[in-house]
C-alpha atoms as a PDB file:
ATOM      1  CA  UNK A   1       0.000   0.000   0.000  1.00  0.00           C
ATOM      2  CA  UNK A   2       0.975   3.814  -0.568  1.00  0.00           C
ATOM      3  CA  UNK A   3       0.601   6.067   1.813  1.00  0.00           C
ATOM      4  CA  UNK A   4       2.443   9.296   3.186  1.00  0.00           C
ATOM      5  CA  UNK A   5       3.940   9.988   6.539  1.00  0.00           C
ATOM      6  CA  UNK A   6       5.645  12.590   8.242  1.00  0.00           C
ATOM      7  CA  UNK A   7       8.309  13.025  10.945  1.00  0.00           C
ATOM      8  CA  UNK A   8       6.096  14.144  13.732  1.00  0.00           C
ATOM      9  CA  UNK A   9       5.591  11.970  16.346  1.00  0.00           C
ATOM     10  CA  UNK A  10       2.384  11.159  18.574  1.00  0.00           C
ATOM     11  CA  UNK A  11       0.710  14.152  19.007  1.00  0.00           C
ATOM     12  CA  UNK A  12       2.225  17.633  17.494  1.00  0.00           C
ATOM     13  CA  UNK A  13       2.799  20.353  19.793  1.00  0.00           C
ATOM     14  CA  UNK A  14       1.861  24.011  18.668  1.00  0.00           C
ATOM     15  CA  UNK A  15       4.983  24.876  17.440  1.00  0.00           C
ATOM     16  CA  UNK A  16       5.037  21.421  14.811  1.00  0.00           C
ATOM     17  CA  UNK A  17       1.285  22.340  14.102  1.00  0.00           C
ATOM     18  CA  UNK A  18       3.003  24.911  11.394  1.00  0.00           C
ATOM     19  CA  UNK A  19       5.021  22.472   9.795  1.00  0.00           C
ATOM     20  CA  UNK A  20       2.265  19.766   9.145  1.00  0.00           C
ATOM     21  CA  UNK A  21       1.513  21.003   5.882  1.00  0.00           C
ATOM     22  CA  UNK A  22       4.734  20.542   4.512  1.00  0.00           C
ATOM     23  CA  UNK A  23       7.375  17.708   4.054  1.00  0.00           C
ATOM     24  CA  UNK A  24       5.273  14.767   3.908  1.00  0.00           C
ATOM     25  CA  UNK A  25       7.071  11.812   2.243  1.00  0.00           C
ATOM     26  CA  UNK A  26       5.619   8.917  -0.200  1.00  0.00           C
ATOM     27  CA  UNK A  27       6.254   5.271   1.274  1.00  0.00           C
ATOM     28  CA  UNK A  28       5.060   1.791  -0.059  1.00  0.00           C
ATOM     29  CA  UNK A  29       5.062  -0.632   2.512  1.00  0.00           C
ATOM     30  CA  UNK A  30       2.980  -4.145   3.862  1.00  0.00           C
ATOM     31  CA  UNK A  31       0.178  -3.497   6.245  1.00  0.00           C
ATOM     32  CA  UNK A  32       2.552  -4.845   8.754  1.00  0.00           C
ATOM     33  CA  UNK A  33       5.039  -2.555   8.387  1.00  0.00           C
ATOM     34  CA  UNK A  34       2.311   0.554   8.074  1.00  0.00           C
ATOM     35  CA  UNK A  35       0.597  -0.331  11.543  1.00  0.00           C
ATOM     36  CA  UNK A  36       4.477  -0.345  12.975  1.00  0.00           C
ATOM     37  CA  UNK A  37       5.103   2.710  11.598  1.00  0.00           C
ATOM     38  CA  UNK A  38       1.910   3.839  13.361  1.00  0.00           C
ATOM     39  CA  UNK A  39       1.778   2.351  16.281  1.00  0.00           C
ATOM     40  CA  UNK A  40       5.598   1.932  17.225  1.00  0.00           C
ATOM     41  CA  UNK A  41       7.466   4.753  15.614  1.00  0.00           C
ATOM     42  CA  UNK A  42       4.293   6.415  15.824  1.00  0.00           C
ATOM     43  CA  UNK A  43       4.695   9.038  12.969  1.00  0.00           C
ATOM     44  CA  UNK A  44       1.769  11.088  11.589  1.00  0.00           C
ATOM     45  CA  UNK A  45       0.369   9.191   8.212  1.00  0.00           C
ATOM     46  CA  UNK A  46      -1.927  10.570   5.999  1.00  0.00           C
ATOM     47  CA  UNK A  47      -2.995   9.987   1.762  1.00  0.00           C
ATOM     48  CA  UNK A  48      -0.572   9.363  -0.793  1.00  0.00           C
ATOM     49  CA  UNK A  49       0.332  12.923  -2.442  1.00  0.00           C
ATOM     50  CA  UNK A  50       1.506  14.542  -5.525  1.00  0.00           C
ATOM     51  CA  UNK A  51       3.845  16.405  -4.088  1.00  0.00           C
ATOM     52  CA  UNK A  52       4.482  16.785  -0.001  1.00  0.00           C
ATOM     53  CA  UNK A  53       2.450  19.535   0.518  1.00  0.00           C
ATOM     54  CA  UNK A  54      -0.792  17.809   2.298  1.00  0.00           C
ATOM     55  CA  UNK A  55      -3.615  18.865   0.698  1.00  0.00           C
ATOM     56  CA  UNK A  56      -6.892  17.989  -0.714  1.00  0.00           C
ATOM     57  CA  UNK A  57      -5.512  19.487  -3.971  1.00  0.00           C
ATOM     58  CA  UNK A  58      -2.584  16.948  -4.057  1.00  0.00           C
ATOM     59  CA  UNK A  59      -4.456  13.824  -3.257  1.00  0.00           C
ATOM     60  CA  UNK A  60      -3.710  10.907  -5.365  1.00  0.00           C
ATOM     61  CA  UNK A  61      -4.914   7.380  -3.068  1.00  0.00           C
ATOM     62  CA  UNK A  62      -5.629   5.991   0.243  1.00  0.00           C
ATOM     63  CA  UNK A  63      -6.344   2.454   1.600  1.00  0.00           C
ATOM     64  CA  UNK A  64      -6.106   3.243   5.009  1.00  0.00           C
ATOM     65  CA  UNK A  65      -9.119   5.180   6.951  1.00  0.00           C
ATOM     66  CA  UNK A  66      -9.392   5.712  10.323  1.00  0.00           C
ATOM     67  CA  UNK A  67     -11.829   6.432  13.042  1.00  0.00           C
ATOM     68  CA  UNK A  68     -11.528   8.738  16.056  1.00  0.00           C
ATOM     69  CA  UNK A  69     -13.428   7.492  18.621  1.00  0.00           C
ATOM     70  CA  UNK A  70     -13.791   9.764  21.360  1.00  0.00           C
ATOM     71  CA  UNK A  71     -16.217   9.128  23.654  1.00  0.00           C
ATOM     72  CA  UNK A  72     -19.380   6.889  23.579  1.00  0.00           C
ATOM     73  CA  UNK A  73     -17.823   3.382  23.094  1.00  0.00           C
ATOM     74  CA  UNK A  74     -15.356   1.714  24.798  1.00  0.00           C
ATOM     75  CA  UNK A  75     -12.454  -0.934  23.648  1.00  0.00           C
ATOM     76  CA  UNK A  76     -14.498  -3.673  25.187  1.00  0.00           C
ATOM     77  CA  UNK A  77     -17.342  -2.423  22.894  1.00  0.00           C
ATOM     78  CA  UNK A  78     -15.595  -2.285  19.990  1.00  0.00           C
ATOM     79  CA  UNK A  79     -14.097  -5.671  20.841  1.00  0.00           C
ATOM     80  CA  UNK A  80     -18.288  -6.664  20.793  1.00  0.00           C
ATOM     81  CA  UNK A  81     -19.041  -4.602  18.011  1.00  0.00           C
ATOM     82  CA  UNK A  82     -20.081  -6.598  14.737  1.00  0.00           C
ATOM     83  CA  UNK A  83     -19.234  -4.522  11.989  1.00  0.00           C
ATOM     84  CA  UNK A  84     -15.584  -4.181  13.516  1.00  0.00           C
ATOM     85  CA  UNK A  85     -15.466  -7.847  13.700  1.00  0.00           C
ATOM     86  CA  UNK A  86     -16.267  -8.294  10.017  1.00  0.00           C
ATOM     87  CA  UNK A  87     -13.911  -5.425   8.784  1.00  0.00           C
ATOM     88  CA  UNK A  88     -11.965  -3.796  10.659  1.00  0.00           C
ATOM     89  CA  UNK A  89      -8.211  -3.855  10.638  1.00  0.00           C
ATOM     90  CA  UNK A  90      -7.143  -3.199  14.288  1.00  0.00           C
ATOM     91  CA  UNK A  91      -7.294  -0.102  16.179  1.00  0.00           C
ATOM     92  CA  UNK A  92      -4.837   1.756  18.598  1.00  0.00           C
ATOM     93  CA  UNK A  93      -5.292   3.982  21.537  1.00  0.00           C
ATOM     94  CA  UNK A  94      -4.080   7.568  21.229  1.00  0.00           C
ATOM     95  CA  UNK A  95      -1.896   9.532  24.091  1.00  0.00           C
ATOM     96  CA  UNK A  96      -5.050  10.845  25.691  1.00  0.00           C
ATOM     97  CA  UNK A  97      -6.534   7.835  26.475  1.00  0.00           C
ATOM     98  CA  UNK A  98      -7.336   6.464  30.445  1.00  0.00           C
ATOM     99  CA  UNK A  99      -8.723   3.815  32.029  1.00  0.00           C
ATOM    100  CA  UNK A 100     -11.849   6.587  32.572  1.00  0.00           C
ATOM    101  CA  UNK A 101     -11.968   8.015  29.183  1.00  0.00           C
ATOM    102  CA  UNK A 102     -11.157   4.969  26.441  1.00  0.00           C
ATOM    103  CA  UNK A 103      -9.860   7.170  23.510  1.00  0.00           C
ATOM    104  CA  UNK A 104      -8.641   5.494  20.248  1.00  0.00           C
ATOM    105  CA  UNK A 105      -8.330   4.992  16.800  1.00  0.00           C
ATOM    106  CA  UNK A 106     -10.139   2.245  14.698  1.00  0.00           C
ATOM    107  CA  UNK A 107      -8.238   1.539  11.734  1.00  0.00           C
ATOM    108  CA  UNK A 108     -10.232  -0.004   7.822  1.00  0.00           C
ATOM    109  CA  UNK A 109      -8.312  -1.550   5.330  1.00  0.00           C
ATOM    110  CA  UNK A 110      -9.525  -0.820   1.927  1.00  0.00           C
ATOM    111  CA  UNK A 111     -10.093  -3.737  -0.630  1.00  0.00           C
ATOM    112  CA  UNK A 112      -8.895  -1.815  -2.994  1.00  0.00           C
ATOM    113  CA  UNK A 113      -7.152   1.378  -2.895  1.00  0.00           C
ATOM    114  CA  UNK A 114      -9.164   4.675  -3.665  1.00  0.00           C
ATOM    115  CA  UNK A 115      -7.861   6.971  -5.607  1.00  0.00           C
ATOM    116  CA  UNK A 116     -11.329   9.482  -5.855  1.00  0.00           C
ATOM    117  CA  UNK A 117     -11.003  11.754  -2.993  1.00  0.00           C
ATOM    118  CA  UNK A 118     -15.126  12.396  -3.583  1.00  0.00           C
ATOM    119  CA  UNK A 119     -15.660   8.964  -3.032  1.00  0.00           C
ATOM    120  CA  UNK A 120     -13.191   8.339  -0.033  1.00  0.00           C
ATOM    121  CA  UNK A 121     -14.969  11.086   1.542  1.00  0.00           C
ATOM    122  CA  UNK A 122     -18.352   9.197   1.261  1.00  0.00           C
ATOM    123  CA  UNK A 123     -16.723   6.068   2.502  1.00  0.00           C
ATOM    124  CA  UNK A 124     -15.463   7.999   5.769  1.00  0.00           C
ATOM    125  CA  UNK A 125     -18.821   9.975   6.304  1.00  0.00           C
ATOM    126  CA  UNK A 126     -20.499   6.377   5.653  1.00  0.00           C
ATOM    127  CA  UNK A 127     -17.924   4.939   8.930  1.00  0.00           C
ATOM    128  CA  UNK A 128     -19.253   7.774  10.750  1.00  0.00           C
ATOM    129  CA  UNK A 129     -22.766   6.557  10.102  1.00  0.00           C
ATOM    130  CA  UNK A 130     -21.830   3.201  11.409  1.00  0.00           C
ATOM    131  CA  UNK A 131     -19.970   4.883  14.315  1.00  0.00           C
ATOM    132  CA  UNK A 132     -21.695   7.776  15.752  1.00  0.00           C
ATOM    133  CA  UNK A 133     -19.798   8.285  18.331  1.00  0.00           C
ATOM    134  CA  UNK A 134     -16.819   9.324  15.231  1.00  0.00           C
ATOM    135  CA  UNK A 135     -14.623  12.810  15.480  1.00  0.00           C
ATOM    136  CA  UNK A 136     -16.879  14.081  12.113  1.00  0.00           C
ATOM    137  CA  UNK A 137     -13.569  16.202  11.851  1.00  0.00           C
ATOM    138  CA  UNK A 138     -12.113  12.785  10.004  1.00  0.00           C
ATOM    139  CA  UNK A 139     -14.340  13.496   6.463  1.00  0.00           C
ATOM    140  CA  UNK A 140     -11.274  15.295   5.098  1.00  0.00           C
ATOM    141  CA  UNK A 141      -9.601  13.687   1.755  1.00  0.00           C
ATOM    142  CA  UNK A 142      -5.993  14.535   3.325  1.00  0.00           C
ATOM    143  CA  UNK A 143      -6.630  14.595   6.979  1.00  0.00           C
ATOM    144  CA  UNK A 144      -4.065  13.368   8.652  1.00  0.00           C
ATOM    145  CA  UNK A 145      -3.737  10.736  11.892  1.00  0.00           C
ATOM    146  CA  UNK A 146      -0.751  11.135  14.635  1.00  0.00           C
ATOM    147  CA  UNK A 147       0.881   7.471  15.570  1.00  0.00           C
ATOM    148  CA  UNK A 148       1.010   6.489  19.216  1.00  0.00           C
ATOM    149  CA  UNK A 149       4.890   5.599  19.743  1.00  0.00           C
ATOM    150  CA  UNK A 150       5.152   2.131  21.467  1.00  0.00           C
ATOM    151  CA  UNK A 151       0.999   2.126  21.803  1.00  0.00           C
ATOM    152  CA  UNK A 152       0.730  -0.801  24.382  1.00  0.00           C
ATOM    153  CA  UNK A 153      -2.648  -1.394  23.608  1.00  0.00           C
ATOM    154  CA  UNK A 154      -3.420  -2.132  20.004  1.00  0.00           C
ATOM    155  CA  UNK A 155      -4.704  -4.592  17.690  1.00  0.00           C
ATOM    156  CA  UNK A 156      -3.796  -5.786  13.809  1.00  0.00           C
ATOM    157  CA  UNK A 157      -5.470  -7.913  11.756  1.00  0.00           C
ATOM    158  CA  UNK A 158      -5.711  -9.002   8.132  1.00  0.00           C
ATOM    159  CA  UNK A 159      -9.403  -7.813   7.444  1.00  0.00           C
ATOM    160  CA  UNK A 160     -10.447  -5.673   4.942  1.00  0.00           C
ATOM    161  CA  UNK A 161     -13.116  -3.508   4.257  1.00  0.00           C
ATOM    162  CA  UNK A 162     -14.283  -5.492   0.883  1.00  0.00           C
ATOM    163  CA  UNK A 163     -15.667  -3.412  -2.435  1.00  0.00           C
ATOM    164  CA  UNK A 164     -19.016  -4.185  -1.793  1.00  0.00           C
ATOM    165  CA  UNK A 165     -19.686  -2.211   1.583  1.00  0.00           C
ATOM    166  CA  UNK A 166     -17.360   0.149   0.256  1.00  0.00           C
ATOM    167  CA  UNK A 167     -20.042   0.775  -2.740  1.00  0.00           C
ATOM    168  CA  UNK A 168     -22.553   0.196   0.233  1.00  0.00           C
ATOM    169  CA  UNK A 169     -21.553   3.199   2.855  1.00  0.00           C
ATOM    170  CA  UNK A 170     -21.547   5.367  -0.324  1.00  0.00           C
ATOM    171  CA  UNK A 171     -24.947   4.574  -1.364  1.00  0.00           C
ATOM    172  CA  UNK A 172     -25.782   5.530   2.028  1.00  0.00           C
ATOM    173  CA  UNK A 173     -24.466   8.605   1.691  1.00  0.00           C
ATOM    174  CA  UNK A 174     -25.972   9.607  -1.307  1.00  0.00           C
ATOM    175  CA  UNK A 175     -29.135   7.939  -0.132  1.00  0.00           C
ATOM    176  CA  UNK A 176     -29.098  10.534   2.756  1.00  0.00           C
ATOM    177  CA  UNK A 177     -27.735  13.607   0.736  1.00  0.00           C
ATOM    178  CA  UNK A 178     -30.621  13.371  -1.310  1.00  0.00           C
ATOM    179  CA  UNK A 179     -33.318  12.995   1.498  1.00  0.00           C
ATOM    180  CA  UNK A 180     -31.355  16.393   2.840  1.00  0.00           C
ATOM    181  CA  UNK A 181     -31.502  18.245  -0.706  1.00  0.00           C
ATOM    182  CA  UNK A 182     -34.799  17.591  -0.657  1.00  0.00           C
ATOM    183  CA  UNK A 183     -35.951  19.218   2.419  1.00  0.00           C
ATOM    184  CA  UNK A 184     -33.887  21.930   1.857  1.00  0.00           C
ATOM    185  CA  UNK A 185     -35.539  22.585  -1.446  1.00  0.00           C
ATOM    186  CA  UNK A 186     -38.838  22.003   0.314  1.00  0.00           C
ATOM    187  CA  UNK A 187     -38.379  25.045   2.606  1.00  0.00           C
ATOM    188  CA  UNK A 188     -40.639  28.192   1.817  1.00  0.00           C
ATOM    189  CA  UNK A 189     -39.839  30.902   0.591  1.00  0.00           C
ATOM    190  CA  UNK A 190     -40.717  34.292   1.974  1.00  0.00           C
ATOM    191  CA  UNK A 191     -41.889  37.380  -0.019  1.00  0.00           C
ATOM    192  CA  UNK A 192     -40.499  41.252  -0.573  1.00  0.00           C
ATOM    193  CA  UNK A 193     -42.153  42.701   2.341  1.00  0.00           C
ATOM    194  CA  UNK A 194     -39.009  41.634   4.436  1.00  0.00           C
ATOM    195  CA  UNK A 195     -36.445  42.312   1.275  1.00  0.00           C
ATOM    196  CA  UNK A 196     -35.983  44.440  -1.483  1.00  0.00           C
ATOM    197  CA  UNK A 197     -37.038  41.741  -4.416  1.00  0.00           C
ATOM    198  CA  UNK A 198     -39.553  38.442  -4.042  1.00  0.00           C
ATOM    199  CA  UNK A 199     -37.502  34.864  -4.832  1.00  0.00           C
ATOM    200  CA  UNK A 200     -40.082  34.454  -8.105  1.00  0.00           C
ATOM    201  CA  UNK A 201     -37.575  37.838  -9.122  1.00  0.00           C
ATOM    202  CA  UNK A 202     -34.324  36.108  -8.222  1.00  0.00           C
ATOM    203  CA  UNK A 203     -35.414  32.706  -9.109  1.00  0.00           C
ATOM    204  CA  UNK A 204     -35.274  34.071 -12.827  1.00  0.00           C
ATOM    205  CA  UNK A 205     -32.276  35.300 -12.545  1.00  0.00           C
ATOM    206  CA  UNK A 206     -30.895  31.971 -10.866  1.00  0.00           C
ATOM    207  CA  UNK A 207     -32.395  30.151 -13.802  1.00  0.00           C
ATOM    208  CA  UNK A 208     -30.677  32.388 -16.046  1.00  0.00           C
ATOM    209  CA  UNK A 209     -27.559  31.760 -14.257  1.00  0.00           C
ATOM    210  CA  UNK A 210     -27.450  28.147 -13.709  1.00  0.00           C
ATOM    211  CA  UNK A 211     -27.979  27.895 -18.095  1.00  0.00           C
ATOM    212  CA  UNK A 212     -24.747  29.885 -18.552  1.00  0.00           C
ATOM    213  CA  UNK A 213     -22.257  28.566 -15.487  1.00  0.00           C
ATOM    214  CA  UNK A 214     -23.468  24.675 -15.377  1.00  0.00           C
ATOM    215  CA  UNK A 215     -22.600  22.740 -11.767  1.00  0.00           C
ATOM    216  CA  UNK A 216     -20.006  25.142 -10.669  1.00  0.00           C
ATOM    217  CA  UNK A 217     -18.270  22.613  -9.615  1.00  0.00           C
ATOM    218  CA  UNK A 218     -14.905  23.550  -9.511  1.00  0.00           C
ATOM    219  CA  UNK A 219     -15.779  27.370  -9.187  1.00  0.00           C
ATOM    220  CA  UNK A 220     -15.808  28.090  -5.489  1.00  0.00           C
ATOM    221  CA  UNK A 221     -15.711  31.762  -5.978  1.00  0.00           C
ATOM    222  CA  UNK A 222     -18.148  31.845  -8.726  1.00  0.00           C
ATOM    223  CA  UNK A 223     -20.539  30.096  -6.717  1.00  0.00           C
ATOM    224  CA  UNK A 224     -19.649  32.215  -3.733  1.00  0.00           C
ATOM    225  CA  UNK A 225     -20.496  35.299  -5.280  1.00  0.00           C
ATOM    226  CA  UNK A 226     -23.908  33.827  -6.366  1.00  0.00           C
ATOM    227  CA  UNK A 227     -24.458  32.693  -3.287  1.00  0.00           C
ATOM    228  CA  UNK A 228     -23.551  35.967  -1.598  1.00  0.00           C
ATOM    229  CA  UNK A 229     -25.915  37.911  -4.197  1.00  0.00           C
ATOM    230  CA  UNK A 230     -28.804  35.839  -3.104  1.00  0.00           C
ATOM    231  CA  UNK A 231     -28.598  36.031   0.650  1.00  0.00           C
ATOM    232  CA  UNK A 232     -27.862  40.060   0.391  1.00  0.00           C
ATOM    233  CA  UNK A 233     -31.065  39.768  -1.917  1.00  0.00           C
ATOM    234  CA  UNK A 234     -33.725  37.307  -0.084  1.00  0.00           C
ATOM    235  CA  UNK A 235     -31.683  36.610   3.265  1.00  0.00           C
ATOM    236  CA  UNK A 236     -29.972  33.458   3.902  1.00  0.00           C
ATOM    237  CA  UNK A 237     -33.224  31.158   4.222  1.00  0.00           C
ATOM    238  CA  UNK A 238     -34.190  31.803   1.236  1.00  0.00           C
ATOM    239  CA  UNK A 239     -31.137  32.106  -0.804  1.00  0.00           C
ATOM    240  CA  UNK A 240     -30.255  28.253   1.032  1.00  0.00           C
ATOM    241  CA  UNK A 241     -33.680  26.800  -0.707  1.00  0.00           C
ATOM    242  CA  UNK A 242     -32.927  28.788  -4.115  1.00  0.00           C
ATOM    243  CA  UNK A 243     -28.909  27.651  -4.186  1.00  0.00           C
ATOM    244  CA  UNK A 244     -29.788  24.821  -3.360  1.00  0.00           C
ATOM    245  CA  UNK A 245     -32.222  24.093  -6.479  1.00  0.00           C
ATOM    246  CA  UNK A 246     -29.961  25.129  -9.098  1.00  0.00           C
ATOM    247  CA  UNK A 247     -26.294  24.383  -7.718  1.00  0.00           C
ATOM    248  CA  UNK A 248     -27.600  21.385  -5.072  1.00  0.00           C
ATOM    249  CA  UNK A 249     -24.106  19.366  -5.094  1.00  0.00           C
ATOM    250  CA  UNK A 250     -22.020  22.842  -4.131  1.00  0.00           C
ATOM    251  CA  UNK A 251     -24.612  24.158  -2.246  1.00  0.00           C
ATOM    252  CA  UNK A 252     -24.628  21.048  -0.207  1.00  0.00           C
ATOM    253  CA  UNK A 253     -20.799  21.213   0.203  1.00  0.00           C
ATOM    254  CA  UNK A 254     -20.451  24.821   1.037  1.00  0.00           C
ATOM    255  CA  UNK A 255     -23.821  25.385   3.572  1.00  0.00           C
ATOM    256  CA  UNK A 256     -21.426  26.915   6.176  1.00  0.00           C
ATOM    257  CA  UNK A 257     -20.456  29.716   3.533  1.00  0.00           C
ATOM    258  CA  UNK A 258     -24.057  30.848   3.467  1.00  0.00           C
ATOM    259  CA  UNK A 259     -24.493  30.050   7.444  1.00  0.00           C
ATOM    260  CA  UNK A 260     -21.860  32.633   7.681  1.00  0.00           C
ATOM    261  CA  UNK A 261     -23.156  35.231   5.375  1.00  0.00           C
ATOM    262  CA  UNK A 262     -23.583  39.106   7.410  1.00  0.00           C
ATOM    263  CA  UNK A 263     -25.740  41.604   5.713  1.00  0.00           C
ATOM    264  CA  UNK A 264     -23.609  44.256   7.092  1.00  0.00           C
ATOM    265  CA  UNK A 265     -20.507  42.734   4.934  1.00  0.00           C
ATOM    266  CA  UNK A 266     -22.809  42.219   1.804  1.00  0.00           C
ATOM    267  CA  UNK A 267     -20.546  42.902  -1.130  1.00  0.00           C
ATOM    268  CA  UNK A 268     -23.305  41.460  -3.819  1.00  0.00           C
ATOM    269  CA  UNK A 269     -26.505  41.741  -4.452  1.00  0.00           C
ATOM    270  CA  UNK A 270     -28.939  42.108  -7.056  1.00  0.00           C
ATOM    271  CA  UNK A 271     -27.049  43.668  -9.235  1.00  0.00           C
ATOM    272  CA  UNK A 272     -24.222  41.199  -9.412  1.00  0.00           C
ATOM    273  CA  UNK A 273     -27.338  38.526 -10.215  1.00  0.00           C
ATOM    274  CA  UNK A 274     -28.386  41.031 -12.679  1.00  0.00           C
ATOM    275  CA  UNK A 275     -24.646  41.098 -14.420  1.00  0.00           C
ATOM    276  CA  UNK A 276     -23.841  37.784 -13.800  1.00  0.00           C
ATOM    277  CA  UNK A 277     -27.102  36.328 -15.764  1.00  0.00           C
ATOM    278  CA  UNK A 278     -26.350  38.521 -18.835  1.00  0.00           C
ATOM    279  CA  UNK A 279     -29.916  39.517 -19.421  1.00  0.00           C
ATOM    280  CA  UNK A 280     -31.187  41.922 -21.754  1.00  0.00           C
ATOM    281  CA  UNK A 281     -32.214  45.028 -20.819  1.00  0.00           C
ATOM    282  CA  UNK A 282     -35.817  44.212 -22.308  1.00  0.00           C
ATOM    283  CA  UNK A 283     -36.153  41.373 -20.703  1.00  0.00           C
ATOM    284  CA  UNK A 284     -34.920  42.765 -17.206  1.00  0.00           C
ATOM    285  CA  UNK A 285     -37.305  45.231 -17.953  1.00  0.00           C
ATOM    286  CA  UNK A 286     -40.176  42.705 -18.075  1.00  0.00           C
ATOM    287  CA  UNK A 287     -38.746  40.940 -15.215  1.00  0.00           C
ATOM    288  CA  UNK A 288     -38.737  44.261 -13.055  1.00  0.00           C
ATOM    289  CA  UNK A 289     -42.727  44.945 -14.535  1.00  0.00           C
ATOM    290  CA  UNK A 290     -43.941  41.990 -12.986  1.00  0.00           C
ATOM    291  CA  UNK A 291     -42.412  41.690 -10.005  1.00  0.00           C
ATOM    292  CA  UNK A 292     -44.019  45.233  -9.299  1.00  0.00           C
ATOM    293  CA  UNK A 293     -47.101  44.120 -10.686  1.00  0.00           C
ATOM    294  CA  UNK A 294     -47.173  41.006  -8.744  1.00  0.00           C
ATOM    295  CA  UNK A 295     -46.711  42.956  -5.754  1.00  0.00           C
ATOM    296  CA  UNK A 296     -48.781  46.232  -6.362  1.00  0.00           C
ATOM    297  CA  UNK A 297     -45.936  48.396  -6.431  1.00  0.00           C
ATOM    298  CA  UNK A 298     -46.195  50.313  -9.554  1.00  0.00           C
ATOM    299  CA  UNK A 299     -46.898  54.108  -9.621  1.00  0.00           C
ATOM    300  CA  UNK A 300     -49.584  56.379 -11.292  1.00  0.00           C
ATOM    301  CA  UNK A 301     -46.752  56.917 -13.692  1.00  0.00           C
ATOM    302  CA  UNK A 302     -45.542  53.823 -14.125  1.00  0.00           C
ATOM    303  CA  UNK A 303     -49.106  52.089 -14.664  1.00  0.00           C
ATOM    304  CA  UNK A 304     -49.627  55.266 -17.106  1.00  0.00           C
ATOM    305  CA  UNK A 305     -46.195  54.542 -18.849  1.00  0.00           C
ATOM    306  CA  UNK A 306     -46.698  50.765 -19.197  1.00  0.00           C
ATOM    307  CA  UNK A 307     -50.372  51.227 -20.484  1.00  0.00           C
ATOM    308  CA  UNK A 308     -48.613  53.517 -23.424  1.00  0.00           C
ATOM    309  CA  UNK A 309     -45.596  50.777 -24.012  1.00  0.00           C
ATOM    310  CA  UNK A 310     -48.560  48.475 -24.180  1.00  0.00           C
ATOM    311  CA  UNK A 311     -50.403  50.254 -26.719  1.00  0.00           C
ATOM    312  CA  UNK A 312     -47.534  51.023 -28.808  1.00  0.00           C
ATOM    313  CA  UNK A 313     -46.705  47.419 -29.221  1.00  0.00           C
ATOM    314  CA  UNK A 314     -50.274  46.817 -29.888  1.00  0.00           C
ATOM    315  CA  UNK A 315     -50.020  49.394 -33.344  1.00  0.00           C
ATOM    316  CA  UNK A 316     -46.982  47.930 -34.409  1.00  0.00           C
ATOM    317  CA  UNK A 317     -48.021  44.729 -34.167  1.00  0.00           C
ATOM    318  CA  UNK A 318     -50.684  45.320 -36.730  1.00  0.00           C
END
């Protein structure tokens, strides 16, 4: 197996927290000599890597995953614990464990390596379904996992987590990711009496938007700015149901970005919709026209203008 490890050992102190991004080397070793590298030289492992910056960015495989148990379960319940039984490939405590406060680290053997970082997310978030007692902190492509140096109490074995509930934790995952999507796109929407346009306005303009950019998926700032627009628009209910229709697979991954939004730092809003979505000034005129008229927010002079467009068109048209 492939994976990379680093120089730091057990537990990093705040001073070697700056230097875990950096000078991670590749090694190929036997599962055997992996778990000693963990759990007797106990170095800090993480994914195989392009280059030795860690990084989700550099991510090229992993066959090891591991689960930080924290609290909830104890070794004697993980010793009792079927799933572990079936699959798992040992585990190891971790410096803060006591007697008290059983602390450790279970450890899955992959079948087959993964070399998707998507998917070897899924895989983890599927362990913590399993194990709900899991550090959710361990989703991360790249994460890394400090060794215990001469851990006393460990275990190794020759189990793997096969293909099969490998494909089966990430149909779980996408089983559940749907259900969530859609809720969220189940949520109503409010009107303009709190906010400057309705979401029948915006949704237009989303609609518009979503034709030209596609998923977004590898446009973080694109999205962002979308995003932003929308919740300086609608508010951040609102803009969640609305992103969440057109861009549901970024909008899922980036919820804290909009959790986070302040009105008072708004940078976008309508306008940037308005730009963004390239349309014409006719038909933004339209748009504008019936969101008013939806509403009952045109003037004398507006109703007066409109009735004259109207008319116009209706002579030309002849």
């Amino acid at each position: 197996m492939k994976l990379s490890v680093h120089s730091t050992k057990g537990k990093a102190t705040k001073d070697q927290l700056k230097l875990l991004g950096d000078n991670w080397l590749n090694v190929e070793c036997t599962w055997q000599e992996a778990f000693e590298l963990i759990t007797e030289d106990g170095v800090a492992t993480s994914a195989e890597l392009w280059r030795e910056n860690r990084c989700d960015a550099n991510f090229v495989s992993r066959q090891l995953i591991m689960v930080d148990i924290d609290d909830g379960m104890t070794i004697q319940d993980l010793f009792n614990d079927e799933f572990y039984s079936k699959y798992g490939a040992g585990f190891y405590v971790t410096p803060s464990h006591t007697d008290e406060n059983h602390r450790f680290r279970i450890i899955f053997r992959l079948e087959s390596k993964e070399t998707e970082k998507e998917r070897y997310k899924k895989i983890v978030q599927g362990l913590m379904f399993v194990y709900n007692h899991a550090d959710i902190a361990c989703k991360d492509a790249t994460r890394l996992y400090y060794g215990t140096p001469n851990c006393e109490i460990k275990e190794k074995t020759n189990k793997l987590l096969t293909n099969d509930v490998v494909e089966g934790l990430i149909f779980l995952v996408d089983e559940q990711e749907a259900k969530e999507i859609e809720e969220l796109q189940k949520q109503p929407t409010n009107n303009y009496v709190q906010h400057e346009y309705d979401t029948i306005y915006v949704d237009a303009l989303l609609n518009r938007l979503q034709s030209i950019t596609g998923s977004l998926e590898s446009e973080y700032h694109t999205w962002r700015d979308i995003a932003w627009a929308t919740c300086g628009t609608l508010g951040v209910g609102d803009a969640q149901a609305l992103m969440m229709r057109y861009w549901p697979t970024k909008t899922k991954k980036h919820l804290q970005t909009l959790k986070s939004f302040k009105a008072s730092q708004a940078k976008h809003k309508v306008g940037t919709l308005i730009k963004l979505s390239k349309i014409s000034k006719e038909d933004l005129y339209r748009l504008e026209l019936e969101f008013k008229q939806r509403n009952n927010l045109l003037t004398q002079e507006e109703l007066l203008n409109n009735l004259m467009r109207e008319n116009k068109n209706a002579i030309f048209s002849k």
